[in-house]
N, C-alpha and C. Protein backbone atom coordinates (compact mmCIF):
# COMPACT_ATOMS: atom_id res chain seq x y z
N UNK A 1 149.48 55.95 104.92
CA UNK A 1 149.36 56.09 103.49
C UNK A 1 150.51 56.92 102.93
N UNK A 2 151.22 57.40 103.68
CA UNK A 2 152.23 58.59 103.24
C UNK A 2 153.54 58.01 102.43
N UNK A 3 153.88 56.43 102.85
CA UNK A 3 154.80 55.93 102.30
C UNK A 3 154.01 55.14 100.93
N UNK A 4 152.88 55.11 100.52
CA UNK A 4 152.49 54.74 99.18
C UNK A 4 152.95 55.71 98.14
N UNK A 5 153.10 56.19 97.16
CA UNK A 5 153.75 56.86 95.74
C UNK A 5 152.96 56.57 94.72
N UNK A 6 152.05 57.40 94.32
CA UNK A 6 151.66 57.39 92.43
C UNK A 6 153.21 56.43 91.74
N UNK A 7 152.33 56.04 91.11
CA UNK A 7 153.72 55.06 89.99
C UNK A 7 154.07 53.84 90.90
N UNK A 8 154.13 53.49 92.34
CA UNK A 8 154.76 52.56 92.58
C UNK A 8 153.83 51.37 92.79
N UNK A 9 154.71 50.21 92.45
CA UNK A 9 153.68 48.77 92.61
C UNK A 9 154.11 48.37 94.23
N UNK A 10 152.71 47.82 93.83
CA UNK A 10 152.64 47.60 95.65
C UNK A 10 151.85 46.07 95.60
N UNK A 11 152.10 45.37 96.73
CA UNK A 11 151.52 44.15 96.96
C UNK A 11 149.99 44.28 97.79
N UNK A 12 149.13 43.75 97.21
CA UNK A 12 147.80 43.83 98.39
C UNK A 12 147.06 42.87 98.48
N UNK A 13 145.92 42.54 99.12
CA UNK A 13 145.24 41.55 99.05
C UNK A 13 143.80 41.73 99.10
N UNK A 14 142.77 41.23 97.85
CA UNK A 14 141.36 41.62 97.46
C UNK A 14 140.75 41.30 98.73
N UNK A 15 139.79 42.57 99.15
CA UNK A 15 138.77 42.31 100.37
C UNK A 15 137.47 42.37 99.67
N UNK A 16 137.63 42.52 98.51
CA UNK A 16 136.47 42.54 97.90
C UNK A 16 136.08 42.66 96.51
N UNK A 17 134.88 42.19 95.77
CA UNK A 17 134.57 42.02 94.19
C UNK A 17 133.28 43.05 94.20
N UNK A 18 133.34 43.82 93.28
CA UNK A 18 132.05 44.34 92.81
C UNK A 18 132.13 44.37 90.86
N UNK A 19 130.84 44.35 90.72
CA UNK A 19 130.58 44.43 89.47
C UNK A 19 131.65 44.97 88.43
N UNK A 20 131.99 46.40 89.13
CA UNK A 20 132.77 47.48 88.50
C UNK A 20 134.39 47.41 88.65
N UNK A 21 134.47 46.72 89.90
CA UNK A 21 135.99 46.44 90.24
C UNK A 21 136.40 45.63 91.54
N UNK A 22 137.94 45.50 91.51
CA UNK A 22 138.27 44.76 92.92
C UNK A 22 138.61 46.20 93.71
N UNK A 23 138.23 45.81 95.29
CA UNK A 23 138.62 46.58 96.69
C UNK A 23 140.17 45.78 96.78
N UNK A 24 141.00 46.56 96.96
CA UNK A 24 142.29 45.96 97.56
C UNK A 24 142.84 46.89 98.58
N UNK A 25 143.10 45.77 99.69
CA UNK A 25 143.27 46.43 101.20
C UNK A 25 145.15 46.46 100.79
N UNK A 26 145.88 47.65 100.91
CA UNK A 26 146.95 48.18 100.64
C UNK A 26 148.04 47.89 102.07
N UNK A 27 147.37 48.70 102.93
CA UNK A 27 148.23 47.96 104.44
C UNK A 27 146.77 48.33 105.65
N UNK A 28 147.14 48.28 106.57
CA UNK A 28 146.30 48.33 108.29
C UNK A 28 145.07 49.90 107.32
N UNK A 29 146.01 51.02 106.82
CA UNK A 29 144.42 52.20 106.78
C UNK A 29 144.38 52.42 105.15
N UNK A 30 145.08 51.84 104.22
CA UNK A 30 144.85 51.97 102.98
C UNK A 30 144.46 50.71 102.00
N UNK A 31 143.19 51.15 101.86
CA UNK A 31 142.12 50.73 100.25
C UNK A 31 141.93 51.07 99.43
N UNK A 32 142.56 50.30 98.09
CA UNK A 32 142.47 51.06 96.89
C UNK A 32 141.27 50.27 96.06
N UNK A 33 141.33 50.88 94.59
CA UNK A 33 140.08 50.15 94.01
C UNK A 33 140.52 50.03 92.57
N UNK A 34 140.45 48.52 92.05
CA UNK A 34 141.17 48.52 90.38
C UNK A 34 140.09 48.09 89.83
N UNK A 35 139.62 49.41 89.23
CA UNK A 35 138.47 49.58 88.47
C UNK A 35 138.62 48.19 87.53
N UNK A 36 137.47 47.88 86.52
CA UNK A 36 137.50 46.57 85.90
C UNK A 36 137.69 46.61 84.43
N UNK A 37 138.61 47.87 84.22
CA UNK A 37 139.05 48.33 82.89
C UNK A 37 140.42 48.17 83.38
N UNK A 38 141.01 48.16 84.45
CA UNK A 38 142.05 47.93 84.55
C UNK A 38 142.72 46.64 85.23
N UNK A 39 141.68 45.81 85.12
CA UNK A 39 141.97 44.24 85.38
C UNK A 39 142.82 43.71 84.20
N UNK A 40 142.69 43.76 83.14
CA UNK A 40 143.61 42.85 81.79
C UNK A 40 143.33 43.47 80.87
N UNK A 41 144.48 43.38 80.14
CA UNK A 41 144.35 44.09 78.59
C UNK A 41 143.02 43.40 77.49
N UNK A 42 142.63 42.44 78.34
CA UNK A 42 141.64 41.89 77.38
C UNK A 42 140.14 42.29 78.13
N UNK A 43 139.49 41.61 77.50
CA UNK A 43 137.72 41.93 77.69
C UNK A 43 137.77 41.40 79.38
N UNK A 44 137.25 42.07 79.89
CA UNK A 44 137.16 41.16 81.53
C UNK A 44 135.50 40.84 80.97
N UNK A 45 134.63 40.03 81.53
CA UNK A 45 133.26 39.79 81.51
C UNK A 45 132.97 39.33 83.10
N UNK A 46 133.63 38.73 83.83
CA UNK A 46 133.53 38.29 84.96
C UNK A 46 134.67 38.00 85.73
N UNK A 47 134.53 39.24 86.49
CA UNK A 47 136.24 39.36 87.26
C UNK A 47 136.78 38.04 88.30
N UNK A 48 135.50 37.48 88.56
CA UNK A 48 136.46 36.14 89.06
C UNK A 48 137.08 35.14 88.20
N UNK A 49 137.18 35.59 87.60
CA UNK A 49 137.92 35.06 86.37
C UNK A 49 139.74 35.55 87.00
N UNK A 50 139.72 36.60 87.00
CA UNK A 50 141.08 36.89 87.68
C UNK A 50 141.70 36.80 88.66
N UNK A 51 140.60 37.47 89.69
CA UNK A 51 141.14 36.79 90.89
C UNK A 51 139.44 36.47 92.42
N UNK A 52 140.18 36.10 93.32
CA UNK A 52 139.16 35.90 93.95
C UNK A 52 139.12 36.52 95.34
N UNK A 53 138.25 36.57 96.19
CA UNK A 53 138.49 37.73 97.92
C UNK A 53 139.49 37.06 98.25
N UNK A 54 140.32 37.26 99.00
CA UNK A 54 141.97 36.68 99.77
C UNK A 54 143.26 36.82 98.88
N UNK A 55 142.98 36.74 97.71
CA UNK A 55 144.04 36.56 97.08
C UNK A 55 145.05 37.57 97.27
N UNK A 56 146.22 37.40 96.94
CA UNK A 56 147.54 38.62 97.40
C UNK A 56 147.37 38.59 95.73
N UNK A 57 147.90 40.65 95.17
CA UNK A 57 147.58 39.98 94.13
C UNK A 57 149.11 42.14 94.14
N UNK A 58 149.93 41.82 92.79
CA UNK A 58 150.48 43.09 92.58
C UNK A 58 149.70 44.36 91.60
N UNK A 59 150.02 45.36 92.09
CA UNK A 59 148.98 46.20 91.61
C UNK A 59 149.79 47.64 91.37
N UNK A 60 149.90 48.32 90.73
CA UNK A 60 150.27 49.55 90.30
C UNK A 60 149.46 50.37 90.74
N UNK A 61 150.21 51.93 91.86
CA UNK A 61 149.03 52.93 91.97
C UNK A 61 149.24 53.78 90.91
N UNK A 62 147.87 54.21 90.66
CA UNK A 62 147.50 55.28 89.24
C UNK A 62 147.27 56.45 90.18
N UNK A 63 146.59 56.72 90.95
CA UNK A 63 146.05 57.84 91.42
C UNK A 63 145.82 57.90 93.26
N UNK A 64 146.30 59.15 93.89
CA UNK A 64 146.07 59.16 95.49
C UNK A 64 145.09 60.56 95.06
N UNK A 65 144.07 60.31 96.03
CA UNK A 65 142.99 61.41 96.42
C UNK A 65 143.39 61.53 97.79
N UNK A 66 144.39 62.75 98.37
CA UNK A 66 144.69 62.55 100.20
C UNK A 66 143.57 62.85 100.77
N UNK A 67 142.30 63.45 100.08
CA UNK A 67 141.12 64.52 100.56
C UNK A 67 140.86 63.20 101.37
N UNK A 68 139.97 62.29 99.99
CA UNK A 68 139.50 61.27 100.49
C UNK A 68 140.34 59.80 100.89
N UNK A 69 141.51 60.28 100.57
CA UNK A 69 142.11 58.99 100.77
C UNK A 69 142.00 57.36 99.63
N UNK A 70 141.59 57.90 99.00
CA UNK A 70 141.36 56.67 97.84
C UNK A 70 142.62 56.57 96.90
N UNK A 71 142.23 55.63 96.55
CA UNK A 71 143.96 55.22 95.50
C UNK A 71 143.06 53.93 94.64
N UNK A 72 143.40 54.54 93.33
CA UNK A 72 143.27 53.82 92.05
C UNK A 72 144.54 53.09 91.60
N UNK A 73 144.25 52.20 91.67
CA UNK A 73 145.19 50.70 91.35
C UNK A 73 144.79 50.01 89.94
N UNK A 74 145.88 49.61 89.15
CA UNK A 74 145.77 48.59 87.79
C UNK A 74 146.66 47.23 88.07
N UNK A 75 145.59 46.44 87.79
CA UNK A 75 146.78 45.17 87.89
C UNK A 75 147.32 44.92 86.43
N UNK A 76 146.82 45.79 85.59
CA UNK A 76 147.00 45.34 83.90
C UNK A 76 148.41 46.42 83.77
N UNK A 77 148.42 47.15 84.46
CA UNK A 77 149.81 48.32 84.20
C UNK A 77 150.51 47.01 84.80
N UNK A 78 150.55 46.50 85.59
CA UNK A 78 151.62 45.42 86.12
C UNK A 78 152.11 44.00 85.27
N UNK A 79 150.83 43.89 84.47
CA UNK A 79 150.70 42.82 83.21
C UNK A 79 151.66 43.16 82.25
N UNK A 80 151.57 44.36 82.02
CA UNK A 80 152.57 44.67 80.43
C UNK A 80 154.07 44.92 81.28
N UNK A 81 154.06 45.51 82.60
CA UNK A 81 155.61 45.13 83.13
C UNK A 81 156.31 44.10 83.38
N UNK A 82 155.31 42.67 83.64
CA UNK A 82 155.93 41.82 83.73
C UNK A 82 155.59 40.37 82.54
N UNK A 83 155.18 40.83 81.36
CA UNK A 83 155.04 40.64 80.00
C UNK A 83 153.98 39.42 80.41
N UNK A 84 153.05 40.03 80.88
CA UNK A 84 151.62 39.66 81.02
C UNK A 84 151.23 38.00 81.45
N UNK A 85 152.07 37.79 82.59
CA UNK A 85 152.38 36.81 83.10
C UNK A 85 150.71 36.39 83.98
N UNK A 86 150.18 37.33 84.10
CA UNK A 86 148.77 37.03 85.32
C UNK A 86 147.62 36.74 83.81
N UNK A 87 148.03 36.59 82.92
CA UNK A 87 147.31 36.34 81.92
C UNK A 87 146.54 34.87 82.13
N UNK A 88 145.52 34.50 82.01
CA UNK A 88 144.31 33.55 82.06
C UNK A 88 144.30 32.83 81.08
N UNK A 89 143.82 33.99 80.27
CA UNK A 89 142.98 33.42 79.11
C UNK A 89 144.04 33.50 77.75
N UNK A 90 144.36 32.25 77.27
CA UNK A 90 145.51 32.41 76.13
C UNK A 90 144.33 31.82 74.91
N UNK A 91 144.87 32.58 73.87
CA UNK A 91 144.50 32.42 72.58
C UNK A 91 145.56 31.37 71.90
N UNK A 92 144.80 30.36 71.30
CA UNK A 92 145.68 29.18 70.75
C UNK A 92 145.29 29.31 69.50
N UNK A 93 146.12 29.41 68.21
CA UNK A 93 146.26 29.49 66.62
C UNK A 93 146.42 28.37 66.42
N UNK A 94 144.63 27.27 65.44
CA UNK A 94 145.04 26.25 65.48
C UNK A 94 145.23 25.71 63.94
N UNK A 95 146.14 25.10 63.21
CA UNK A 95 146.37 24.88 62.12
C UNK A 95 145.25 24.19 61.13
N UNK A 96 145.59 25.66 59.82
CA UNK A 96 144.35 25.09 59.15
C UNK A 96 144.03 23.70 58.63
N UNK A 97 142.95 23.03 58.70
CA UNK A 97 142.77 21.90 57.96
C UNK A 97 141.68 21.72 57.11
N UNK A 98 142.32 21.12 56.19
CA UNK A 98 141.30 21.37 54.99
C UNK A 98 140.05 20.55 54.88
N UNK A 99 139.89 19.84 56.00
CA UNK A 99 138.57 18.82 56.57
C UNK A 99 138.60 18.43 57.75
N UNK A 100 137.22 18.03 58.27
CA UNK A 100 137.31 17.78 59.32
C UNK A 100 136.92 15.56 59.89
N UNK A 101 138.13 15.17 60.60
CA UNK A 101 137.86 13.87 60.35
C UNK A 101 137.43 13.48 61.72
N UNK A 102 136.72 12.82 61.67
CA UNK A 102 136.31 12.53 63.49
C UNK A 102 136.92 11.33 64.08
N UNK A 103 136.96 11.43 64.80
CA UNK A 103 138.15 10.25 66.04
C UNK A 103 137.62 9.13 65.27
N UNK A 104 136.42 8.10 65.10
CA UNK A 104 136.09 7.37 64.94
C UNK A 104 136.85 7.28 63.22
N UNK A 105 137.05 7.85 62.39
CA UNK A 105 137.09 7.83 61.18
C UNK A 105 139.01 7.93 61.70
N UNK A 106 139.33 8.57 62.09
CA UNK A 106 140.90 8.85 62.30
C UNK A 106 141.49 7.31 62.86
N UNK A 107 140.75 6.61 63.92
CA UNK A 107 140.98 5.44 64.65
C UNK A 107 141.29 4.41 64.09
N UNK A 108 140.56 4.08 62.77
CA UNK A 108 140.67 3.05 61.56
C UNK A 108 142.25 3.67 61.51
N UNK A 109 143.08 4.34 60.76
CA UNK A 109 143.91 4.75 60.33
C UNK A 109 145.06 4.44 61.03
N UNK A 110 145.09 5.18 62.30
CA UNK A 110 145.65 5.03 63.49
C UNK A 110 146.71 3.41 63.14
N UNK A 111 145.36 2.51 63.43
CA UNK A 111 145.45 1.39 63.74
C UNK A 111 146.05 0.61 62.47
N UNK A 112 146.09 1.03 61.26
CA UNK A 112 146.58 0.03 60.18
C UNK A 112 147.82 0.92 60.14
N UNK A 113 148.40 1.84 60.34
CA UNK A 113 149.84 2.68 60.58
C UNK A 113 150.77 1.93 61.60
N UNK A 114 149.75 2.03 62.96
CA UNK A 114 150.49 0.83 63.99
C UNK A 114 151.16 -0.47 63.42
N UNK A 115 150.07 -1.37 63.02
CA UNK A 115 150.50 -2.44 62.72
C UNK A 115 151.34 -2.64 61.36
N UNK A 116 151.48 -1.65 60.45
CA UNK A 116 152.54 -1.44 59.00
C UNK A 116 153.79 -1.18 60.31
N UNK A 117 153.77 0.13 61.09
CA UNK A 117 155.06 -0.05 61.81
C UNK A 117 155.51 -1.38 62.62
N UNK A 118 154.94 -2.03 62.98
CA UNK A 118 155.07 -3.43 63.99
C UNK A 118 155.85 -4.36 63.08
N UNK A 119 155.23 -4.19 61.69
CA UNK A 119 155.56 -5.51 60.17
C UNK A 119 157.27 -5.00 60.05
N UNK A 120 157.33 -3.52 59.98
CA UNK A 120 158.71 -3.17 59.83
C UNK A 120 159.92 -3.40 60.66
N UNK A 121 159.32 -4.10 61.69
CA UNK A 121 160.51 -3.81 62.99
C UNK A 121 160.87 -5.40 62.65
């Protein structure tokens, strides 16, 4: 554990999911734990959403306890370093419309546009 560093990102791989956070096995005697406030800048509700047991995943250490040996890890400090690339869940802005027309009603349309372009060629 002596070559791990507060501040440095490190590569690991989840041995485990709990409610509250992922277990990530660090090397052969170090396990850290990224609490589930520090999974994504957004709402987590269900962390397999992010990742799953096996996965290799990068992680920022926040905190070494040598007493106990524990180390607090964020994968979201690693999100805003690498401009939030492990991001999931994207928000799409969809353009207002001032009604709503349903496929069946749009399809008529479609189809007399087609054939005005076909008359033109």
């Amino acid at each position: 554990m002596s070559h791990i560093e507060v501040g440095s990102i490190v590569k690991g791989k989840v041995t485990g999911i709990q409610p509250y956070g992922v277990f990530v096995e660090l090397d052969e005697e170090t396990q850290g734990l990224v609490h589930i406030s520090e999974i994504s800048h957004e709402f987590v509700k269900n962390i397999k959403d992010y990742v799953n047991v096996g996965d290799e995943i990068i992680v920022k250490v926040l905190s070494i306890d040598p007493q106990t040996k524990r180390v607090s890890l964020s994968m979201r400090a690693v999100e805003e370093r690498q401009g939030k690339k492990r991001k999931r869940h994207m928000k799409v802005k969809m353009p207002l419309n001032p009604g709503f027309n349903t496929l069946k009603e749009k399809l008529q349309e479609w189809i007399e546009q087609s054939k005005k372009e076909d008359l033109s060629k």
